[in-house]
Protein backbone atom coordinates (compact mmCIF):
# COMPACT_ATOMS: atom_id res chain seq x y z
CA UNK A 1 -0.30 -3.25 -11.17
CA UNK A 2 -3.05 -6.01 -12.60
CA UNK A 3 -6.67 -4.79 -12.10
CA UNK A 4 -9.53 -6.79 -12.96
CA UNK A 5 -13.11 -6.49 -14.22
CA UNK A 6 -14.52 -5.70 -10.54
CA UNK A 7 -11.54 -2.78 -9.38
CA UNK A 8 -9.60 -5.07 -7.57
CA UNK A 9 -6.02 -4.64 -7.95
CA UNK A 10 -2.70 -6.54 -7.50
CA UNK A 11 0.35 -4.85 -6.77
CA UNK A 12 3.78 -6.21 -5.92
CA UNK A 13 5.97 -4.07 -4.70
CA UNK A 14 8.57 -2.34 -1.88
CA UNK A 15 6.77 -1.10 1.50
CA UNK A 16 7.59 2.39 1.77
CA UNK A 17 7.34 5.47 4.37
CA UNK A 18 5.08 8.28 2.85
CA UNK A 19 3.85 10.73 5.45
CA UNK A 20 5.22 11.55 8.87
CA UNK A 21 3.99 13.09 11.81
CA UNK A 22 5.41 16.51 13.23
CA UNK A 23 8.12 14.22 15.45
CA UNK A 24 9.05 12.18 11.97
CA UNK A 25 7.13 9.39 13.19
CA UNK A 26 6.40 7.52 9.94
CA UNK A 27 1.98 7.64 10.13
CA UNK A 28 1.59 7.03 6.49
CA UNK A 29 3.01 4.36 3.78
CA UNK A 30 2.98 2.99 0.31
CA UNK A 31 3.85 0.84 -1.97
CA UNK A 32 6.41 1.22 -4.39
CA UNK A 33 6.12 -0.48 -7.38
CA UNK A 34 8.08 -1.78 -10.15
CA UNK A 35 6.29 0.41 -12.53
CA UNK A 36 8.11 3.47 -10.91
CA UNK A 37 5.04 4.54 -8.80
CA UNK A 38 4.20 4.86 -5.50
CA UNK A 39 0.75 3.92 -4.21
CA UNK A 40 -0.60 5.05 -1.32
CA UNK A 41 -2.15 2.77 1.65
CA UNK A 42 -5.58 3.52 3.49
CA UNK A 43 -4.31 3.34 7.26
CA UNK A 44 -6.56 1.34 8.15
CA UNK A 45 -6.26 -2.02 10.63
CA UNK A 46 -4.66 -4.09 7.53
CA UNK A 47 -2.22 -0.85 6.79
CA UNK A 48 -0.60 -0.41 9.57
CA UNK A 49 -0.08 -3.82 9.99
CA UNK A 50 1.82 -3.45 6.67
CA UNK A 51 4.21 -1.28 8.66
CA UNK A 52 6.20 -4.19 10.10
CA UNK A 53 7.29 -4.90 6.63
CA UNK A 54 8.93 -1.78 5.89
CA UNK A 55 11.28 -1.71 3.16
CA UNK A 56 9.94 -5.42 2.24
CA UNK A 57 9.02 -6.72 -0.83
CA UNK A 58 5.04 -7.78 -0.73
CA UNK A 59 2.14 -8.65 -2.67
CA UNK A 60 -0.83 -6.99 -1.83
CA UNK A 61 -4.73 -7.27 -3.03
CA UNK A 62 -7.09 -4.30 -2.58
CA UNK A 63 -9.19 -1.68 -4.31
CA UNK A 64 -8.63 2.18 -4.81
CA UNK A 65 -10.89 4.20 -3.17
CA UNK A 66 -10.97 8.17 -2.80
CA UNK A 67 -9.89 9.72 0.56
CA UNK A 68 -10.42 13.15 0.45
CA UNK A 69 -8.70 14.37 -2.82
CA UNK A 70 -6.53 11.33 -3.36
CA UNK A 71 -6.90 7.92 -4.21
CA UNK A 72 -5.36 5.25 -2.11
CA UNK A 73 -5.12 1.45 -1.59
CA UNK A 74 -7.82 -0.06 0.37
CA UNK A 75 -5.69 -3.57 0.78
CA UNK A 76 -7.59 -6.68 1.43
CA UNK A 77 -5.07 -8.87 2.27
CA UNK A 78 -1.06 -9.02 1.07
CA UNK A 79 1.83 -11.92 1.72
CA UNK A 80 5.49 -11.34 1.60
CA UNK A 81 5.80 -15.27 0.68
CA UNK A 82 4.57 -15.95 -2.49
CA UNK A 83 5.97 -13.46 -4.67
């Protein structure tokens, strides 16, 4: 993960299943990166969208932000292509 002087973070990285629903529906994802961590994904419009690339590799651009008790990945904007 690169962060810069303004929070903003780069991660490349595998997209992952991380919560599911009561009928193991996957409702939650995030990224798994090459520094052995997992980070999770805000679900918002640009997350699930995300979830077509399941088990991809992908670069993604966003900012951490507190939900609740956790921190997760607001992301910006991501492409699979220019990793």
């Amino acid at each position: 993960m690169k962060n810069d002087s303004n929070d903003r973070i780069t991660l490349v990285g595998l997209v992952v299943p991380a919560q599911w629903d009561k009928n193991g529906e996957i409702v939650g994802i995030a990224i798994s990166s090459y520094d052995e961590k997992d980070y999770p994904v805000l679900m918002d419009k640009v997350g699930r969208r995300l979830m077509a690339f399941m088990h991809e590799k992908i670069l993604i651009i966003g900012k951490p932000i507190k939900k609740g008790n956790i921190e997760v990945i607001k992301v910006k904007r991501f492409n699979k292509n220019s990793i």
